[in-house]
N, C-alpha and C. Protein backbone atom coordinates (compact mmCIF):
# COMPACT_ATOMS: atom_id res chain seq x y z
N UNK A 1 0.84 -1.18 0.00
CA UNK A 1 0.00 0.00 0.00
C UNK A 1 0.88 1.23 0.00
N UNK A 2 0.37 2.47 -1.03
CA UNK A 2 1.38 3.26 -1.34
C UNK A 2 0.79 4.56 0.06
N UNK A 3 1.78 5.28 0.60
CA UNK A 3 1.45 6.56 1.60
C UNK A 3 1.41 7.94 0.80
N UNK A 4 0.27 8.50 -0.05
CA UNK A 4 0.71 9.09 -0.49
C UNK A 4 0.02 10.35 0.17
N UNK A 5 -0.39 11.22 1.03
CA UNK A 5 -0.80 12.15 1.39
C UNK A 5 -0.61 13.34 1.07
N UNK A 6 -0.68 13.79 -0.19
CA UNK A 6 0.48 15.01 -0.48
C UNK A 6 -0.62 16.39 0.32
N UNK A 7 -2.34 16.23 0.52
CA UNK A 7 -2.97 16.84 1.61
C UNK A 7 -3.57 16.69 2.06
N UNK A 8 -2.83 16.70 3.29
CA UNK A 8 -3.48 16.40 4.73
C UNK A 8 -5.03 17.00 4.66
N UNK A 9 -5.42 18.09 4.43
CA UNK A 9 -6.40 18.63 5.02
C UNK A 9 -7.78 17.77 3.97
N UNK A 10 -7.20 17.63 2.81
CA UNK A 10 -8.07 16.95 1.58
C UNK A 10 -8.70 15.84 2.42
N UNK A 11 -7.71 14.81 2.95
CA UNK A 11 -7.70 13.54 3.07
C UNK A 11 -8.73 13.50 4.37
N UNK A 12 -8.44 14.40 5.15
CA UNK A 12 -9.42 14.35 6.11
C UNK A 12 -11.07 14.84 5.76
N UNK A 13 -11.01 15.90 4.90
CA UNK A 13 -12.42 15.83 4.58
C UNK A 13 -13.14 14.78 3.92
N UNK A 14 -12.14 13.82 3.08
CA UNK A 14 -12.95 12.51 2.54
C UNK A 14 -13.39 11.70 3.49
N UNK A 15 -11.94 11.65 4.29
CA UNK A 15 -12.41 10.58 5.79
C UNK A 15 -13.52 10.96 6.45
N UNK A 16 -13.73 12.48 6.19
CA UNK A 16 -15.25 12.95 7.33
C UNK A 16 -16.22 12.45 6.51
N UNK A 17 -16.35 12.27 5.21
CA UNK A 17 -17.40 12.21 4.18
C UNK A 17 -17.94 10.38 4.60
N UNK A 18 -16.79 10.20 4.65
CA UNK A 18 -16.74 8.12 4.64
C UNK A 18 -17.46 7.86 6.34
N UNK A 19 -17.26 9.19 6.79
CA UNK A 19 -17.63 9.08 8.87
C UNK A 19 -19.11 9.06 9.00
N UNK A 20 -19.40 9.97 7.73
CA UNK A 20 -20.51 10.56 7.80
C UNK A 20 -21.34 9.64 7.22
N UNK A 21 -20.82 9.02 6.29
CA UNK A 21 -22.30 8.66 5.21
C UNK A 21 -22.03 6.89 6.05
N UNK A 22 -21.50 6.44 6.71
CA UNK A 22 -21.67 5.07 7.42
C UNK A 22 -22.31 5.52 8.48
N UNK A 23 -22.08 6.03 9.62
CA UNK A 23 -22.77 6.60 11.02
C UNK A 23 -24.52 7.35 10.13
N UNK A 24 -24.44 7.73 9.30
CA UNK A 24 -26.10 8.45 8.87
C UNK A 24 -26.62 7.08 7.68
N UNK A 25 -25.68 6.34 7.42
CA UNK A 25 -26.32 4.99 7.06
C UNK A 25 -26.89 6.17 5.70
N UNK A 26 -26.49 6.46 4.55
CA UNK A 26 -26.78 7.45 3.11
C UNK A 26 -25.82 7.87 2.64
N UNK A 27 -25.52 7.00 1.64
CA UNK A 27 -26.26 6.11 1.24
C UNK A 27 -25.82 4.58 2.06
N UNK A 28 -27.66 3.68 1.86
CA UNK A 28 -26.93 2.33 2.70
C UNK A 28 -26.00 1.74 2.33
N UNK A 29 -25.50 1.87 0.98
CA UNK A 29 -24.53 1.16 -0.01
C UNK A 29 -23.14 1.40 0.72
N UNK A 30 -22.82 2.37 1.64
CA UNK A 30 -21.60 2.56 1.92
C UNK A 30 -21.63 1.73 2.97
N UNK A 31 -22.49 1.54 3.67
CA UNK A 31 -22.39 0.43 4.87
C UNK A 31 -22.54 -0.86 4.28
N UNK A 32 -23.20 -0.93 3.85
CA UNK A 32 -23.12 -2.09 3.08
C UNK A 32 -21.56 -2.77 2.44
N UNK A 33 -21.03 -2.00 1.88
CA UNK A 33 -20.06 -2.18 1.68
C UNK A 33 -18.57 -2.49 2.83
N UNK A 34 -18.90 -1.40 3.33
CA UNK A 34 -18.15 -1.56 4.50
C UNK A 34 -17.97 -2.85 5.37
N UNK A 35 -19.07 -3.71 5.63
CA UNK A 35 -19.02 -4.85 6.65
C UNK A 35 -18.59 -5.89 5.33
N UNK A 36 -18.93 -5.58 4.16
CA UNK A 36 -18.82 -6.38 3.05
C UNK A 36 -16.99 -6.71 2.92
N UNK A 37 -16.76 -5.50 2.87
CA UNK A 37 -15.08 -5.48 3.24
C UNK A 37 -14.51 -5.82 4.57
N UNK A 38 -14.76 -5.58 5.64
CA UNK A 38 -14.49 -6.32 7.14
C UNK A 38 -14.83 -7.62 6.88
N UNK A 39 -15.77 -8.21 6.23
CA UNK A 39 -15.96 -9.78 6.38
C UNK A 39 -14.92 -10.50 5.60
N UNK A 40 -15.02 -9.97 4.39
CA UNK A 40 -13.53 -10.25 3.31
C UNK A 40 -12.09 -10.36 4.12
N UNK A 41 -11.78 -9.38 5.42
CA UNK A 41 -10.94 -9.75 6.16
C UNK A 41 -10.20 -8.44 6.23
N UNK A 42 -10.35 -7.34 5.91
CA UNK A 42 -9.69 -6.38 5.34
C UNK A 42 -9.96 -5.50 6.59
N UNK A 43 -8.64 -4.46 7.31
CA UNK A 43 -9.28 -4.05 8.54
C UNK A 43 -10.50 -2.60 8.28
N UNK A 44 -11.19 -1.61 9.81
CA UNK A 44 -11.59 -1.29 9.77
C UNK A 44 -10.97 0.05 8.40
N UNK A 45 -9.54 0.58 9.19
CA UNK A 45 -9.39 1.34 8.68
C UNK A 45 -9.29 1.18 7.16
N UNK A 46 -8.65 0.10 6.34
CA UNK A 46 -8.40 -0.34 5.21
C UNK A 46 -9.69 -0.33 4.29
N UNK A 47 -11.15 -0.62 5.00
CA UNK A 47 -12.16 -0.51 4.52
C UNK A 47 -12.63 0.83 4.08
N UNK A 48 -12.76 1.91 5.17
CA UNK A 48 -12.73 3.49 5.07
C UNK A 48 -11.94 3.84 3.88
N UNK A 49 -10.73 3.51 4.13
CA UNK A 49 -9.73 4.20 3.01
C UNK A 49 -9.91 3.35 1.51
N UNK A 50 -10.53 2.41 1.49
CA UNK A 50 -11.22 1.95 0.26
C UNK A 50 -12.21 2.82 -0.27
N UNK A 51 -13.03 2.66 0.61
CA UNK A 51 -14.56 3.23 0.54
C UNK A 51 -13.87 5.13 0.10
N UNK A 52 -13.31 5.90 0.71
CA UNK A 52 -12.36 6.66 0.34
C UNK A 52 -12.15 6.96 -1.10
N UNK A 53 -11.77 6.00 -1.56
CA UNK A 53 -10.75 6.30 -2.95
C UNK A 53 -12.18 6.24 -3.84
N UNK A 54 -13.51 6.03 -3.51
CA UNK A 54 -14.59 5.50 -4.37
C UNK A 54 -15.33 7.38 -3.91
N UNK A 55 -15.12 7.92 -3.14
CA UNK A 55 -15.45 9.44 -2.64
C UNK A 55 -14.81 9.93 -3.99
N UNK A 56 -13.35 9.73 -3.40
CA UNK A 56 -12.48 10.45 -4.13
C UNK A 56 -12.79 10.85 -5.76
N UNK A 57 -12.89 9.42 -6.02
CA UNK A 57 -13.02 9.24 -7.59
C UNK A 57 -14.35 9.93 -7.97
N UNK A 58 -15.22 10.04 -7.40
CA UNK A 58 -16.65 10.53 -7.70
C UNK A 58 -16.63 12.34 -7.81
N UNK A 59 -15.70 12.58 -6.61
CA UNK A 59 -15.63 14.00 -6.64
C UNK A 59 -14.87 14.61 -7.62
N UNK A 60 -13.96 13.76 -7.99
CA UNK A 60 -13.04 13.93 -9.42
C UNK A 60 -13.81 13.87 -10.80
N UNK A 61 -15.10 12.64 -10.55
CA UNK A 61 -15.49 13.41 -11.84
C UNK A 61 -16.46 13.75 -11.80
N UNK A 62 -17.28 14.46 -10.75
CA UNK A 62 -18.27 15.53 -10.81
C UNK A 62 -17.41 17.27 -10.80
N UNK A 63 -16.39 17.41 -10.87
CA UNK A 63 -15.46 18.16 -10.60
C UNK A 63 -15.06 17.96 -12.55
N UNK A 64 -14.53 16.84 -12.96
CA UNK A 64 -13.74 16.94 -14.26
C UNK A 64 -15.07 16.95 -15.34
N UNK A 65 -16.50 16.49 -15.38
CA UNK A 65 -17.54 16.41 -15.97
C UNK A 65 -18.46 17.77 -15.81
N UNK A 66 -18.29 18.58 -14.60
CA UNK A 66 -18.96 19.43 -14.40
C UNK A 66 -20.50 18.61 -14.70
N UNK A 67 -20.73 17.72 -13.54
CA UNK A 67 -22.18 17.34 -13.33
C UNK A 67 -22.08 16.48 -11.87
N UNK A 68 -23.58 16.89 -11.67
CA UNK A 68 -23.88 16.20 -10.44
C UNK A 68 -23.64 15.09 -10.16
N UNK A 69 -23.55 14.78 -8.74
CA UNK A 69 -23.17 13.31 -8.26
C UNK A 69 -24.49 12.71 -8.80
N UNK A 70 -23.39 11.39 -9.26
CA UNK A 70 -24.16 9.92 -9.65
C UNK A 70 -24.25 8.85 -8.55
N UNK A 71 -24.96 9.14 -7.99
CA UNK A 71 -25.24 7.84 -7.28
C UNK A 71 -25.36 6.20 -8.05
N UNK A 72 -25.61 6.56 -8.65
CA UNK A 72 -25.54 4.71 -9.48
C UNK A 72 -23.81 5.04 -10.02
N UNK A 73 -23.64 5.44 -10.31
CA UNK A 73 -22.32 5.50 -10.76
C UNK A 73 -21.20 5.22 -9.22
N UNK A 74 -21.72 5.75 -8.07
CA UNK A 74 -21.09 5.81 -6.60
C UNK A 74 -21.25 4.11 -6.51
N UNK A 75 -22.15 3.87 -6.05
CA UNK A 75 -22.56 2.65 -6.37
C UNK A 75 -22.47 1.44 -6.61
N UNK A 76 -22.28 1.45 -7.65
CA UNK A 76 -21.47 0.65 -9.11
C UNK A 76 -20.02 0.26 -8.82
N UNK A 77 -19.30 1.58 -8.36
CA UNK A 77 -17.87 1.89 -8.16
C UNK A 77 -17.53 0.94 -6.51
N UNK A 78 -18.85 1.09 -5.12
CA UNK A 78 -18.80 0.41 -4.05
C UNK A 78 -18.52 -0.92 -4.28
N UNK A 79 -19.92 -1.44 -4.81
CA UNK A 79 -19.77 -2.82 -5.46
C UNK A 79 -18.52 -3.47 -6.04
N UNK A 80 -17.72 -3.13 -6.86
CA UNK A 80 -16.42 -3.70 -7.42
C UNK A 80 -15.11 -3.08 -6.33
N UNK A 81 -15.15 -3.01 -5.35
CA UNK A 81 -13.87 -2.49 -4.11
C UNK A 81 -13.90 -4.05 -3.92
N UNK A 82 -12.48 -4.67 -3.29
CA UNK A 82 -11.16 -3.68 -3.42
C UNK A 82 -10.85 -3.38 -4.76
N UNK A 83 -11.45 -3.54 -6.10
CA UNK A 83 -10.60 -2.82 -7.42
C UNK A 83 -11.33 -1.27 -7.08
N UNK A 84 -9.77 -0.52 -7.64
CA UNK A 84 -10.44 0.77 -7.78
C UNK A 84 -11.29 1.08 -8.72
N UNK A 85 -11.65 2.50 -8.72
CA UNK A 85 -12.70 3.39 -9.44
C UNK A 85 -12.05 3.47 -10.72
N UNK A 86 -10.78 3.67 -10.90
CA UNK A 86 -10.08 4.28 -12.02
C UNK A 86 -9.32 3.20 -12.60
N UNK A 87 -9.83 1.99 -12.38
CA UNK A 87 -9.23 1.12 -13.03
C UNK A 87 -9.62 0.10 -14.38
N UNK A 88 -11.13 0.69 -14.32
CA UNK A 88 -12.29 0.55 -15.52
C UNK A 88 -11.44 1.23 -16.63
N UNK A 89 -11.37 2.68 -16.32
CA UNK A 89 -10.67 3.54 -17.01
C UNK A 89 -9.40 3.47 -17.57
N UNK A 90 -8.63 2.52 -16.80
CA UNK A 90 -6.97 2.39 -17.40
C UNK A 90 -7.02 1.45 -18.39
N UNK A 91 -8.19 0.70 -18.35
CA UNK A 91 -8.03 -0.69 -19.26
C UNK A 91 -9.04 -0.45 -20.36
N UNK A 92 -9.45 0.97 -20.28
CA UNK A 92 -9.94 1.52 -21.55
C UNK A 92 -8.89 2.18 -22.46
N UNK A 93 -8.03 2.35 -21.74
CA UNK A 93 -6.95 3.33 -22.55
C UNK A 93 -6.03 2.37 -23.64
């Protein structure tokens, strides 16, 4: 696993996002996912920072698309963890 934090302050607002949407259970898909990954064997934190990179990727392309969050697209992206979000994408290239 690579450490790449280049910001701190970024990384923590995703982590609040991943705090938030498991503890308010919205969407259920993130909890869902979550115990889905703890049962797989994977720890708490390792799950978050999964669930994380699937934030990440969403805000990247409601940010690079200039359009609203996709929830089926969020989703979609939960469902196939541990592969990442952006890895659909590399094997399009």
């Amino acid at each position: 696993m690579q450490k790449s934090e280049s910001n701190p302050e970024l990384h923590a607002a995703i982590m609040k996002v991943v705090e938030t949407q498991l503890r308010s259970n919205d969407p259920p898909q993130t909890q869902q996912t979550f115990k889905r990954l703890i049962k797989a064997g994977h720890s708490e934190k390792e799950a978050k920072r999964l669930i994380a990179c699937v934030v990440s990727a969403e805000i990247f392309d409601v940010l690079k698309r200039q359009e609203p969050f996709n929830l089926d697209r969020f989703v979609k992206a939960l469902g196939k963890l541990p592969a990442m979000p952006w890895e659909d994408e590399e094997s399009k290239v």
